[in-house]
C-alpha atoms as a PDB file:
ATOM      1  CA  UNK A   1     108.536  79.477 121.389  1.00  0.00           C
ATOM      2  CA  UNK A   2     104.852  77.779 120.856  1.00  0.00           C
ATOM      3  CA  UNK A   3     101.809  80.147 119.916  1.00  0.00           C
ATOM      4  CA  UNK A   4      99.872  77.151 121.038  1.00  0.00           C
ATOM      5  CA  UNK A   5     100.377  73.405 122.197  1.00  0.00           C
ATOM      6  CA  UNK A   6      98.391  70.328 120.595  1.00  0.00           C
ATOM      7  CA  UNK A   7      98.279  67.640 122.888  1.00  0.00           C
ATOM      8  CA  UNK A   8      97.155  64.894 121.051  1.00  0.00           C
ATOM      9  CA  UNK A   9      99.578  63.605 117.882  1.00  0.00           C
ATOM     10  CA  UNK A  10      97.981  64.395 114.861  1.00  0.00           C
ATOM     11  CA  UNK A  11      98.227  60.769 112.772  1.00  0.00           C
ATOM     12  CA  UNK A  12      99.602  62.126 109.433  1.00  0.00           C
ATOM     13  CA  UNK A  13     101.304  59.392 108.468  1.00  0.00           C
ATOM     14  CA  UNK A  14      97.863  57.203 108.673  1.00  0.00           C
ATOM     15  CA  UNK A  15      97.144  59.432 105.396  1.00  0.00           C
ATOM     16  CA  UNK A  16     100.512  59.471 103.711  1.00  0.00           C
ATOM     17  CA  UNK A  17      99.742  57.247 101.247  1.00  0.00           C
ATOM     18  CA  UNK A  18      97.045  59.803 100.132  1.00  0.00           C
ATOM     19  CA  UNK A  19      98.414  62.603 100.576  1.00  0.00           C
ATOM     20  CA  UNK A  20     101.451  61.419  98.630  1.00  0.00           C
ATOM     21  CA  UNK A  21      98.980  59.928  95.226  1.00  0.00           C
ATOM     22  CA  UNK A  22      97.604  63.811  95.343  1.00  0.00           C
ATOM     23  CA  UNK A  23     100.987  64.941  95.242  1.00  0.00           C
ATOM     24  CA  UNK A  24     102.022  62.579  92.299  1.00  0.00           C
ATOM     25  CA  UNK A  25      98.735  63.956  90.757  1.00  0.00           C
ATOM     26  CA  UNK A  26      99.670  67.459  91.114  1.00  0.00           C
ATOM     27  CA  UNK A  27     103.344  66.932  89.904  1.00  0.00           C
ATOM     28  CA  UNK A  28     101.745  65.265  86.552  1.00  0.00           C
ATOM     29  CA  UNK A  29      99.561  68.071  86.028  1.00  0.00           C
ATOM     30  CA  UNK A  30     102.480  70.835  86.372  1.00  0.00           C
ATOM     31  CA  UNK A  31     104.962  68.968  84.364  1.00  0.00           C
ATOM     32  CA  UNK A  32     102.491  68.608  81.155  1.00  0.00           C
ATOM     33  CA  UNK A  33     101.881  72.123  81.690  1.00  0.00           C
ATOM     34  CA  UNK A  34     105.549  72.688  81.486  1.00  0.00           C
ATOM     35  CA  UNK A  35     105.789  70.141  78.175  1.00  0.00           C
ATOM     36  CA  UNK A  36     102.766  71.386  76.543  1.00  0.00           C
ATOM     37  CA  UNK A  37     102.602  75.129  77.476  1.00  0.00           C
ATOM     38  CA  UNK A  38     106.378  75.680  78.558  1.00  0.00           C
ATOM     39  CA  UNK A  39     106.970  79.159  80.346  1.00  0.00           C
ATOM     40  CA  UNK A  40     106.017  82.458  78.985  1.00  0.00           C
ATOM     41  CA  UNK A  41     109.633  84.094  79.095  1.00  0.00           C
ATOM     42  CA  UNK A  42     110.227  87.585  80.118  1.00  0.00           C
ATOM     43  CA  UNK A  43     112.674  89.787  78.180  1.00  0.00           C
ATOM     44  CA  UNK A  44     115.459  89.002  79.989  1.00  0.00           C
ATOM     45  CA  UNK A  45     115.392  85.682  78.504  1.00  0.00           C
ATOM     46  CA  UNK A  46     114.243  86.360  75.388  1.00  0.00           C
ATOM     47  CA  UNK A  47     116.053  88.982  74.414  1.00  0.00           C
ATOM     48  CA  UNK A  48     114.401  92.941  73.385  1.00  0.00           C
ATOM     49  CA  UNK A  49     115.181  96.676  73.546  1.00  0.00           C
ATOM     50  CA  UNK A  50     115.886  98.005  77.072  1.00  0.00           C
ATOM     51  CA  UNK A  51     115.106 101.474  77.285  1.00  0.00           C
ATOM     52  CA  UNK A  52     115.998 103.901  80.415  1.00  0.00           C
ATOM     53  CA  UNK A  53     113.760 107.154  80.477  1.00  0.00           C
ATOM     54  CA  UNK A  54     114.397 110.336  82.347  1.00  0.00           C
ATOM     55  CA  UNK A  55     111.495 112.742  83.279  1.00  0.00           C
ATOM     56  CA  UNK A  56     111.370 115.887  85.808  1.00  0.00           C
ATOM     57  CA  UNK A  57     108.413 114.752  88.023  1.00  0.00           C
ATOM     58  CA  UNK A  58     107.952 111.547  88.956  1.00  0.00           C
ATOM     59  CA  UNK A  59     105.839 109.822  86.299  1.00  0.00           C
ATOM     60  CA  UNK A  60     102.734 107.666  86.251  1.00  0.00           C
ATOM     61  CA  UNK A  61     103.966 103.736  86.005  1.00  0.00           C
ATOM     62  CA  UNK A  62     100.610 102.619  85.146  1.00  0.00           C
ATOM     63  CA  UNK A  63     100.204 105.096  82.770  1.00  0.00           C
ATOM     64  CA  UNK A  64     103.085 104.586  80.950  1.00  0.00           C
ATOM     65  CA  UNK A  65     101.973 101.088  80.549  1.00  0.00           C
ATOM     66  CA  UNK A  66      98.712 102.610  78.699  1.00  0.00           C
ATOM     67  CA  UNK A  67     100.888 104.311  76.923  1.00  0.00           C
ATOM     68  CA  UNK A  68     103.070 101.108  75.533  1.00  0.00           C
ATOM     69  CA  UNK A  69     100.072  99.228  75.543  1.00  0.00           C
ATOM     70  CA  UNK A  70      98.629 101.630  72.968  1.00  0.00           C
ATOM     71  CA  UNK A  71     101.506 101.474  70.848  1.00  0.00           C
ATOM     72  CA  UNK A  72     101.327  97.314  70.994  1.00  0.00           C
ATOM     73  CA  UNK A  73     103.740  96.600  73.554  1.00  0.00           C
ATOM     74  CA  UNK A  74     101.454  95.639  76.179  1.00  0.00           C
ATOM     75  CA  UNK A  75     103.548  92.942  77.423  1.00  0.00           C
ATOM     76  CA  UNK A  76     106.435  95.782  78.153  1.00  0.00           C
ATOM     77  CA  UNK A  77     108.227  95.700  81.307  1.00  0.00           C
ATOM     78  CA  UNK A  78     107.879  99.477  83.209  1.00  0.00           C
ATOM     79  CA  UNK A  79     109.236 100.153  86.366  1.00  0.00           C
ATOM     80  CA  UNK A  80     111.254 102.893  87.947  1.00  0.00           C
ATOM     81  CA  UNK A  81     115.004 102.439  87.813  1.00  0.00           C
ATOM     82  CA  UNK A  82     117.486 103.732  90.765  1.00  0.00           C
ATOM     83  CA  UNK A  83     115.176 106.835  91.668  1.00  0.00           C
ATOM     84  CA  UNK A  84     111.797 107.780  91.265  1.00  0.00           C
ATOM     85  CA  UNK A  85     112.044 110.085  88.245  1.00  0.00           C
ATOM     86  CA  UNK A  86     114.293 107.336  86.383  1.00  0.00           C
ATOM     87  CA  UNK A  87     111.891 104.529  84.276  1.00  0.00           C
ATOM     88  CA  UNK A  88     113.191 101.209  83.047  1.00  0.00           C
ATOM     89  CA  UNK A  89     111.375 100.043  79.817  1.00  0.00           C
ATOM     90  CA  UNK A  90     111.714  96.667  78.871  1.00  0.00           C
ATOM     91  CA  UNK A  91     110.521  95.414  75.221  1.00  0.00           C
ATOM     92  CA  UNK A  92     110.062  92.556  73.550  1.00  0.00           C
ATOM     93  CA  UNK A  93     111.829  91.916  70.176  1.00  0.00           C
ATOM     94  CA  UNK A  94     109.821  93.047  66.870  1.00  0.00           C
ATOM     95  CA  UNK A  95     110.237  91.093  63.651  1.00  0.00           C
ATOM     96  CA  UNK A  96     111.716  93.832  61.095  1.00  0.00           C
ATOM     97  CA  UNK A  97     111.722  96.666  63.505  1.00  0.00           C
ATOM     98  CA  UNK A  98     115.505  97.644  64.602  1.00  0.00           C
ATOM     99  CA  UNK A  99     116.224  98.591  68.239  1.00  0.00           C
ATOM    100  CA  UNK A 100     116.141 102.599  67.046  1.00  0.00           C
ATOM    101  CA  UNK A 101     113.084 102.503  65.530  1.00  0.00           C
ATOM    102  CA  UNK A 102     111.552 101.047  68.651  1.00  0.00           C
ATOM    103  CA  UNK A 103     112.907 103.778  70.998  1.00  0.00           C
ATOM    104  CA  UNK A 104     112.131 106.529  68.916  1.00  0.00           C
ATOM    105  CA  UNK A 105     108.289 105.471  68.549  1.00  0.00           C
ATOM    106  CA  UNK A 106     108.259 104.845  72.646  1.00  0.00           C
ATOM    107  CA  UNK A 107     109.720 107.959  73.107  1.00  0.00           C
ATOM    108  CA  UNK A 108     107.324 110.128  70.404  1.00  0.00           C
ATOM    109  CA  UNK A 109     104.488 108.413  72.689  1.00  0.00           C
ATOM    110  CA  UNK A 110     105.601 109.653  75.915  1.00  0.00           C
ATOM    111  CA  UNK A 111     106.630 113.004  74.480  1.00  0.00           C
ATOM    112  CA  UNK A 112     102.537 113.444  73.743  1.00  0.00           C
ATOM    113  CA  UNK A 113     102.186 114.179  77.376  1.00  0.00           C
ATOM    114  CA  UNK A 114     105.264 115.057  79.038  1.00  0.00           C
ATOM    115  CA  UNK A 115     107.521 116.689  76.287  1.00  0.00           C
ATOM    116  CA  UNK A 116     110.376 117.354  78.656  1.00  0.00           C
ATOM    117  CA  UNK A 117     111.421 112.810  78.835  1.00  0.00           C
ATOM    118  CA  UNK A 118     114.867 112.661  78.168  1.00  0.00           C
ATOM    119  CA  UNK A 119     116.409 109.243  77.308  1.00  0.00           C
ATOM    120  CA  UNK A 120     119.230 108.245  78.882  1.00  0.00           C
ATOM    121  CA  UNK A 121     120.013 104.886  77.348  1.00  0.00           C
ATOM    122  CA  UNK A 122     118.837 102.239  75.125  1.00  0.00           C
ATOM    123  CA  UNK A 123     120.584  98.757  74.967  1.00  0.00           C
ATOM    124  CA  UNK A 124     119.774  95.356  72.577  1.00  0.00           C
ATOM    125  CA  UNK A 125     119.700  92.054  74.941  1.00  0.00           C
ATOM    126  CA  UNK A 126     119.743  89.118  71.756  1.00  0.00           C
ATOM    127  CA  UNK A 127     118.546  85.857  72.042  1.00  0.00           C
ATOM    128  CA  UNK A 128     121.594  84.152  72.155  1.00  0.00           C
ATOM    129  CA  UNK A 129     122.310  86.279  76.052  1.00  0.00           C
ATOM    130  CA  UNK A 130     118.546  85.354  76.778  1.00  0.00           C
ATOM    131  CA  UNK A 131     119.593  81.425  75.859  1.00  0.00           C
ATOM    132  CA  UNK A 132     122.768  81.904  77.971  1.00  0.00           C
ATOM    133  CA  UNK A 133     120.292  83.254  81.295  1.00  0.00           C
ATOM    134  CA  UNK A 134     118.215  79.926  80.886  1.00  0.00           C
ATOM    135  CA  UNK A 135     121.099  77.834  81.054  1.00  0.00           C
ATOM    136  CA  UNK A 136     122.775  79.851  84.163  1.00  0.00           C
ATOM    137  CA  UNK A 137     119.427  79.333  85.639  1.00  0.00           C
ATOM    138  CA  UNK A 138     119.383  75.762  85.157  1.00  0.00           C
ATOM    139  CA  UNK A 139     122.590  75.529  86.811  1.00  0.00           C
ATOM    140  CA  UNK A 140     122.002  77.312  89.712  1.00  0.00           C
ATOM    141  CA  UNK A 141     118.655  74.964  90.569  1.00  0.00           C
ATOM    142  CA  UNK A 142     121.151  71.632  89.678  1.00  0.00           C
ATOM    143  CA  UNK A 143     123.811  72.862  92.241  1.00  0.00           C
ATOM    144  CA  UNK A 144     121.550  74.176  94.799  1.00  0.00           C
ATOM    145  CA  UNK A 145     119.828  70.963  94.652  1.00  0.00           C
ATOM    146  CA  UNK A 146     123.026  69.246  95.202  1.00  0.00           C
ATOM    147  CA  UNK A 147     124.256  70.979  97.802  1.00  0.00           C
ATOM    148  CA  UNK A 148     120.787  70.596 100.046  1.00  0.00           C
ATOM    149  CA  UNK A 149     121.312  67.039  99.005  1.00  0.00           C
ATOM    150  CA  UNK A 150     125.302  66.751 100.472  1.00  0.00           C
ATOM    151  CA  UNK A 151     124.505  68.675 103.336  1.00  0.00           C
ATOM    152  CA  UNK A 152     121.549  66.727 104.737  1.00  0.00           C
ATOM    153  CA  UNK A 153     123.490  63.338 103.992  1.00  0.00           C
ATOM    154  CA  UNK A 154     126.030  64.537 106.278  1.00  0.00           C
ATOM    155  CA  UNK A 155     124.034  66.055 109.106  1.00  0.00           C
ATOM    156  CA  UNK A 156     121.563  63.393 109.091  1.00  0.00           C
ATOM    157  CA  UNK A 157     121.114  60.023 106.861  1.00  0.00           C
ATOM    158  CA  UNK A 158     121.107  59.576 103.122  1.00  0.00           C
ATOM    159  CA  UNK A 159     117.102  58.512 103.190  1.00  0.00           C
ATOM    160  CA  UNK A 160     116.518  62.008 104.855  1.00  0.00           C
ATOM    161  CA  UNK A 161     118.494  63.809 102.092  1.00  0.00           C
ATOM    162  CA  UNK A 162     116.850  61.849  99.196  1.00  0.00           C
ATOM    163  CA  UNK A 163     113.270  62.327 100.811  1.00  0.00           C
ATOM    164  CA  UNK A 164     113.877  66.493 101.352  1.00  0.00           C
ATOM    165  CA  UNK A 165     115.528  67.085  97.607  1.00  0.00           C
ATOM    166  CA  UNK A 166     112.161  64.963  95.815  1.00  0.00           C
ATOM    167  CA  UNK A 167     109.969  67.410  98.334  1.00  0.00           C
ATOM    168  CA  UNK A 168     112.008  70.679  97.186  1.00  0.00           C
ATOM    169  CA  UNK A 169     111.832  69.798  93.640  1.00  0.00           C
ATOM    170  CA  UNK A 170     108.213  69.011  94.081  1.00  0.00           C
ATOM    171  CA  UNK A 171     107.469  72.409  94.843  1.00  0.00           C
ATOM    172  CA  UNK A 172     110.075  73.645  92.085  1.00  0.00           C
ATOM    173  CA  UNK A 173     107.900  71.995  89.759  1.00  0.00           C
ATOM    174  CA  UNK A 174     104.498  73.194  91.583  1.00  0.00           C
ATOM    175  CA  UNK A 175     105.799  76.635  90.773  1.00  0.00           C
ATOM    176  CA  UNK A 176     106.941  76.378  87.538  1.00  0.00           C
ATOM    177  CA  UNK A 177     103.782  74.848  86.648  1.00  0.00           C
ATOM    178  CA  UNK A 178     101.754  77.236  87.765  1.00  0.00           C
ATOM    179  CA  UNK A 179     103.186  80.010  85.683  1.00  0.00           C
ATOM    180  CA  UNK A 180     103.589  77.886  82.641  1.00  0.00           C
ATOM    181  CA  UNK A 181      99.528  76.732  83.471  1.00  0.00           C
ATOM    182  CA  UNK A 182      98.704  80.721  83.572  1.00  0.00           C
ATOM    183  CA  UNK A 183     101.299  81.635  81.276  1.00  0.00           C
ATOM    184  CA  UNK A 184     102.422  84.548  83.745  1.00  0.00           C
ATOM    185  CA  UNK A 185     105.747  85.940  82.883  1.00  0.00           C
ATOM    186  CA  UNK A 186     109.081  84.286  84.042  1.00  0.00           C
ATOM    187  CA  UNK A 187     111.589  86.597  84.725  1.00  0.00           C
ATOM    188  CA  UNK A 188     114.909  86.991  87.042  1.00  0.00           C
ATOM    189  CA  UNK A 189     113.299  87.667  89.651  1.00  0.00           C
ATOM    190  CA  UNK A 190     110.981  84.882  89.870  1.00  0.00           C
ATOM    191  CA  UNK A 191     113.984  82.993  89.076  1.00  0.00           C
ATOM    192  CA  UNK A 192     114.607  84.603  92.151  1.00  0.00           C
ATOM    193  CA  UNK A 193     112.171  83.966  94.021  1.00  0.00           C
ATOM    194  CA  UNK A 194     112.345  79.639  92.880  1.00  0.00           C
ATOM    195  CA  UNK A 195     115.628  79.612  94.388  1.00  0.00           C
ATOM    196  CA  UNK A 196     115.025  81.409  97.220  1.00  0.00           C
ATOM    197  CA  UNK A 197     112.003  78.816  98.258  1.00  0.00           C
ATOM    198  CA  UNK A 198     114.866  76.034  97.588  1.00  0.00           C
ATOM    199  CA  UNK A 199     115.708  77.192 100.528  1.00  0.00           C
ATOM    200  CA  UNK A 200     113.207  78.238 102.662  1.00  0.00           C
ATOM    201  CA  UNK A 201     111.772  74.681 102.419  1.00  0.00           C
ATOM    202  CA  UNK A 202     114.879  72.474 103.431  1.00  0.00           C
ATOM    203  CA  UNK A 203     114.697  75.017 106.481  1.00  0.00           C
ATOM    204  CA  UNK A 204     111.460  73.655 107.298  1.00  0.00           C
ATOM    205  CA  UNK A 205     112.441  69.790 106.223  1.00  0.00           C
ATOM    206  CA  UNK A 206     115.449  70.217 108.386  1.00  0.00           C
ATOM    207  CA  UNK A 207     113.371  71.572 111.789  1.00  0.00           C
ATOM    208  CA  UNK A 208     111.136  68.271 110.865  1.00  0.00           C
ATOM    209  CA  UNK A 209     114.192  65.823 110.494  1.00  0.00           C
ATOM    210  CA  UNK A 210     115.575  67.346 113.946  1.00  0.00           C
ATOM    211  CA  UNK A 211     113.031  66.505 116.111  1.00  0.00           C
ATOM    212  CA  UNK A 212     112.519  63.082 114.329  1.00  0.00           C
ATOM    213  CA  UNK A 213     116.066  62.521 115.154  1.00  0.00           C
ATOM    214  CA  UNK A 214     115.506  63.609 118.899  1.00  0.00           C
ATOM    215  CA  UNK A 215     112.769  61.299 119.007  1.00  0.00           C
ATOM    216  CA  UNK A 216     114.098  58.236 117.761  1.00  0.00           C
ATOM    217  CA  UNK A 217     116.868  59.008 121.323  1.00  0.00           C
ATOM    218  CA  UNK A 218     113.802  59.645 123.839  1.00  0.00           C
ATOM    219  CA  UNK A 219     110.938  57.229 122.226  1.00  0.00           C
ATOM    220  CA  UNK A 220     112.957  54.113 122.219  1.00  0.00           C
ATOM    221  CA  UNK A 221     109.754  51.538 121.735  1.00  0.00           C
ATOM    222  CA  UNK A 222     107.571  53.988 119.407  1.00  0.00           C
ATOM    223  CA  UNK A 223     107.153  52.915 115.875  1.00  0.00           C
ATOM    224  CA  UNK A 224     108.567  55.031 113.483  1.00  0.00           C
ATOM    225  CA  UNK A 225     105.196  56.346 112.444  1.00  0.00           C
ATOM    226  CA  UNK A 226     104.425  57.443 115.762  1.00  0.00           C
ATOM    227  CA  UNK A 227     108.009  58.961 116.362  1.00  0.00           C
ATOM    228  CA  UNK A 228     106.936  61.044 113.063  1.00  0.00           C
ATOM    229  CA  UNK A 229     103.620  62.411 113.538  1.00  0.00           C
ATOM    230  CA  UNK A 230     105.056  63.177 116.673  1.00  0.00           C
ATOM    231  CA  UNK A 231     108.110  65.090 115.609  1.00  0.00           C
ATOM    232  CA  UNK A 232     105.638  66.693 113.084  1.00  0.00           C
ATOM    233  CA  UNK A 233     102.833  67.531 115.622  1.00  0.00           C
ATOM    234  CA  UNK A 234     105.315  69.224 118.176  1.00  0.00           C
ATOM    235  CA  UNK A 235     106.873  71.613 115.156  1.00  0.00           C
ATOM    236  CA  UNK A 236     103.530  72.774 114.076  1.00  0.00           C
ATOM    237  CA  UNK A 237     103.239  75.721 116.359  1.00  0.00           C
ATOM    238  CA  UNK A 238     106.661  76.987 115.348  1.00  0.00           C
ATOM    239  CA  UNK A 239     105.694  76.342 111.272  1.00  0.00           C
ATOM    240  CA  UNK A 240     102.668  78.429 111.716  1.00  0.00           C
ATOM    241  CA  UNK A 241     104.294  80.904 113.610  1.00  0.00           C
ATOM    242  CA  UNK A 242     107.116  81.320 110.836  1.00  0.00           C
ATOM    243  CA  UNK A 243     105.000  80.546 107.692  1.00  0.00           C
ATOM    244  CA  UNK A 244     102.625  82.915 108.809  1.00  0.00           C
ATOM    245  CA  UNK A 245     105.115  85.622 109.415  1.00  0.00           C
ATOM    246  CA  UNK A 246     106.712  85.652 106.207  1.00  0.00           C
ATOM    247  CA  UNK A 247     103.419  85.074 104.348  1.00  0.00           C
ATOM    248  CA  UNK A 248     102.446  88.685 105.910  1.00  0.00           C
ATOM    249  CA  UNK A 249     105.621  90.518 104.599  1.00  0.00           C
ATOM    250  CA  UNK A 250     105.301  88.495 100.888  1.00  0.00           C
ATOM    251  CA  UNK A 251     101.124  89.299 100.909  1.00  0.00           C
ATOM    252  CA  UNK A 252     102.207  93.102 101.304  1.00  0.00           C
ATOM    253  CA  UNK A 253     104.360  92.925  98.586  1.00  0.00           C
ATOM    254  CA  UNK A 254     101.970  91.296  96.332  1.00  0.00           C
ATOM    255  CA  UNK A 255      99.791  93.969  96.554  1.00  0.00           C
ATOM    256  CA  UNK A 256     101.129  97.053  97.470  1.00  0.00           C
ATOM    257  CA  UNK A 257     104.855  95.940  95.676  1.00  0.00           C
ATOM    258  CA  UNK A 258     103.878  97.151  92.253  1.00  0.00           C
ATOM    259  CA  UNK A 259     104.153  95.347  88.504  1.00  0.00           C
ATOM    260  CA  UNK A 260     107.816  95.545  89.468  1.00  0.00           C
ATOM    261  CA  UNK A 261     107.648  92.857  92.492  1.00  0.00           C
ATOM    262  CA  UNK A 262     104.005  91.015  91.630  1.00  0.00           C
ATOM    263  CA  UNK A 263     105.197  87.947  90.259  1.00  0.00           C
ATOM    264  CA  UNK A 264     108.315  87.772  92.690  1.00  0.00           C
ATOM    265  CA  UNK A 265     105.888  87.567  95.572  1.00  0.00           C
ATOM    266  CA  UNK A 266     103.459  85.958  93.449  1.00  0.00           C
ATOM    267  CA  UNK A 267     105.508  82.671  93.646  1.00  0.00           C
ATOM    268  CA  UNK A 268     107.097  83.450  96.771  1.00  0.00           C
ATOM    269  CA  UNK A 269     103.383  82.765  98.096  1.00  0.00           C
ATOM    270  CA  UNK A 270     102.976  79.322  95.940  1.00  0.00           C
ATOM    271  CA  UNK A 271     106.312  78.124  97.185  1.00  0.00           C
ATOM    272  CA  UNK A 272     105.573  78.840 101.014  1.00  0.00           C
ATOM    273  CA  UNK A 273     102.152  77.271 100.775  1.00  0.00           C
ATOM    274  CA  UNK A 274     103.156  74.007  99.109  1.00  0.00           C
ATOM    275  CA  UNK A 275     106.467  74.366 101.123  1.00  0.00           C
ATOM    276  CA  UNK A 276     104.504  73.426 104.079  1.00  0.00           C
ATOM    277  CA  UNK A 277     102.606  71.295 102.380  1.00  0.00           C
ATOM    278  CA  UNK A 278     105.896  68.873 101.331  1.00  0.00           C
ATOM    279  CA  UNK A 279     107.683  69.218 104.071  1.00  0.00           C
ATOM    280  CA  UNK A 280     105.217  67.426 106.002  1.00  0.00           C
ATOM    281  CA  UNK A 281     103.156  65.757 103.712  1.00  0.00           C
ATOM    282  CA  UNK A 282     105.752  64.974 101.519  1.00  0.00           C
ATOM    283  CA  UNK A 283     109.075  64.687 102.606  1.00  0.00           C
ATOM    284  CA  UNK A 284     108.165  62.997 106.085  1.00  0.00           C
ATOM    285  CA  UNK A 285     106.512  60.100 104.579  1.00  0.00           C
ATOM    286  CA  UNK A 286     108.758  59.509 101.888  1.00  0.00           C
ATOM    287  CA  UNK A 287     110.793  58.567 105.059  1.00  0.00           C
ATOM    288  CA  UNK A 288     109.002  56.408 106.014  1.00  0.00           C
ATOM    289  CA  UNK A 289     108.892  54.441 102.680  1.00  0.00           C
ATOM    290  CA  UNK A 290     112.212  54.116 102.512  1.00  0.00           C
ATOM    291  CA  UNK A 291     112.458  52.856 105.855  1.00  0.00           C
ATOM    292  CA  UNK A 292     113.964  54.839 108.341  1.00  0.00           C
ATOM    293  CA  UNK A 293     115.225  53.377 111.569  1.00  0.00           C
ATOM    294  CA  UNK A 294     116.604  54.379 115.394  1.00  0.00           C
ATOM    295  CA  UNK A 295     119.972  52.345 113.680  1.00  0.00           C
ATOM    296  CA  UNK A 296     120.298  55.191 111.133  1.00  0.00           C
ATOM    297  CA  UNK A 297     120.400  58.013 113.692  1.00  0.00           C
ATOM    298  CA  UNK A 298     121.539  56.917 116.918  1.00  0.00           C
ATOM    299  CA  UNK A 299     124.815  55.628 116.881  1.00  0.00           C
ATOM    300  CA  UNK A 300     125.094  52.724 119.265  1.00  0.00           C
ATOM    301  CA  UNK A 301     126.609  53.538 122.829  1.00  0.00           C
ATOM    302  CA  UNK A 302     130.330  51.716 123.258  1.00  0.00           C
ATOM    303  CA  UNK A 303     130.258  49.644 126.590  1.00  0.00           C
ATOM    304  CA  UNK A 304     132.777  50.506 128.896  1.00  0.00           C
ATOM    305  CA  UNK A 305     135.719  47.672 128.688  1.00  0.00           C
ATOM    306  CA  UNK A 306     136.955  47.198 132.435  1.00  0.00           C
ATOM    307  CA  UNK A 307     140.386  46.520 132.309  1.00  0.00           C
ATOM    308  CA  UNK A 308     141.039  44.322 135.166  1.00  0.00           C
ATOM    309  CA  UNK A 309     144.699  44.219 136.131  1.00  0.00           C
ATOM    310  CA  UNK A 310     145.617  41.293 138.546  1.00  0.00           C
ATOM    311  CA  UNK A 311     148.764  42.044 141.324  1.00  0.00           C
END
């Protein structure tokens, strides 16, 4: 399906070489922010009091979050929790305050304007199971980004599998950047969310390395930069199309999702943008540079041996 047909190749690779220095520029930039800031950790992996609230009616979020804030948790966590009377409370560890104490001065605060909040539960999460998160994390981005790397080798060429993993960790690193730049929170669920543009981006690399592929068969005297910005123009109806379509769902959830799903969609939406961005500004002229030929795809045809038999 096209929404619309271009015509005329667009002559991206003419620019690759600039589009790829801005790129290098733009990975520098969110890696010092990553050395010099580093990521502003939620609870989950650093470790606090989780507290699950029961009240009546369903409650105010934001105004519970006065409420902590008040106290001097405004960095607390609130959402609801399973139904809409049930409210998860997430805080931060206090030097020299024990879990109990914590609870007990959250709870004395709601209790000032709702006097019927029952608490259900209240759990520790230490440091050391926050450390433990961070390194599970790690591993799952390592053997994601092995796994994009193995499968593209097979279904297409080494070069393309080495030119869509640097392009998927670019935007890794865009997005961790960001929130280390900002110093928004880093939770599961962006954790989430990083992994889940993984990939949504080698989707979009792969579309791009199909129709390269199919080109190299049907434009057997085109360069290669022409079989590119070829393969690149003709998919840019159905990126928009798709981009554009999840962008609306992820938008919605940015701002009518809550506290609860802001950050999730928050980096859902930096990952799709710059996941166009690399996968054809990025990952199709690193391609190029390492040299991609019609030998690497198309496997030579075998010439029919006559077998002549003499009587």
């Amino acid at each position: 399906m096209e929404f619309f047909r271009i015509k005329r190749d667009i002559p991206f690779m003419r620019y690759a070489l600039i589009f790829n220095v801005i790129s290098f520029i733009t990975f520098l930039v969110a890696v010092g922010a990553l050395v010099f800031k580093g990521l502003n950790f939620g609870v989950d992996f650093t470790g606090g009091t989780v507290m699950e609230v029961h009240y009546t009616q369903a409650p105010d979020v934001n105004g519970i979050r006065e409420k902590m804030a008040k106290i001097g948790f405004a960095d607390a966590a609130v959402q609801t929790f399973g139904t809409s009377l049930d409210v998860l409370i997430r805080l931060p560890i206090k030097q020299g305050v024990s879990s109990a104490q914590l609870s007990e001065k959250v709870l004395a605060e709601l209790r000032t304007s709702t006097p019927d909040v029952e608490m259900r539960r209240v759990e520790f999460v230490g440091p050391q199971v926050g450390g433990e998160l961070v390194e599970s994390g790690a591993l799952a981005l390592l053997f994601v980004s092995l796994g994009i790397v193995a499968y593209l080798a097979m279904r297409f060429e080494w070069k393309f599998g080495l030119a869509a993993i640097i392009a998927n960790l670019h935007d890794v690193v865009i997005i961790l950047g960001c929130f280390a730049l900002f110093q928004w929170e880093f939770s599961l669920t962006v954790l989430a969310a990083v992994l889940a543009i993984l990939g949504y981006s080698v989707n979009e690399s792969v579309v791009v390395f199909d129709r390269i592929r199919e080109n190299f068969r049907k434009m057997r005297k085109a360069s290669v930069t022409t079989v590119i910005d070829n393969a690149i123009t003709r998919t840019m109806s159905r990126t928009i199309i798709t981009h554009g379509c999840t962008q609306l769902m992820v938008t919605s959830m940015l701002f009518f999702g809550g506290e609860t799903l802001h950050y999730f969609a928050l980096a859902l939406t930096i990952g799709i943008c710059f996941g166009i961005y690399s996968s054809v500004l990025v990952a199709s002229p690193i391609v190029m540079w390492l040299r991609v030929s019609r030998e690497d795809l198309v496997k030579p045809e075998k010439k029919a041996e006559t077998i002549g038999a003499s009587f």
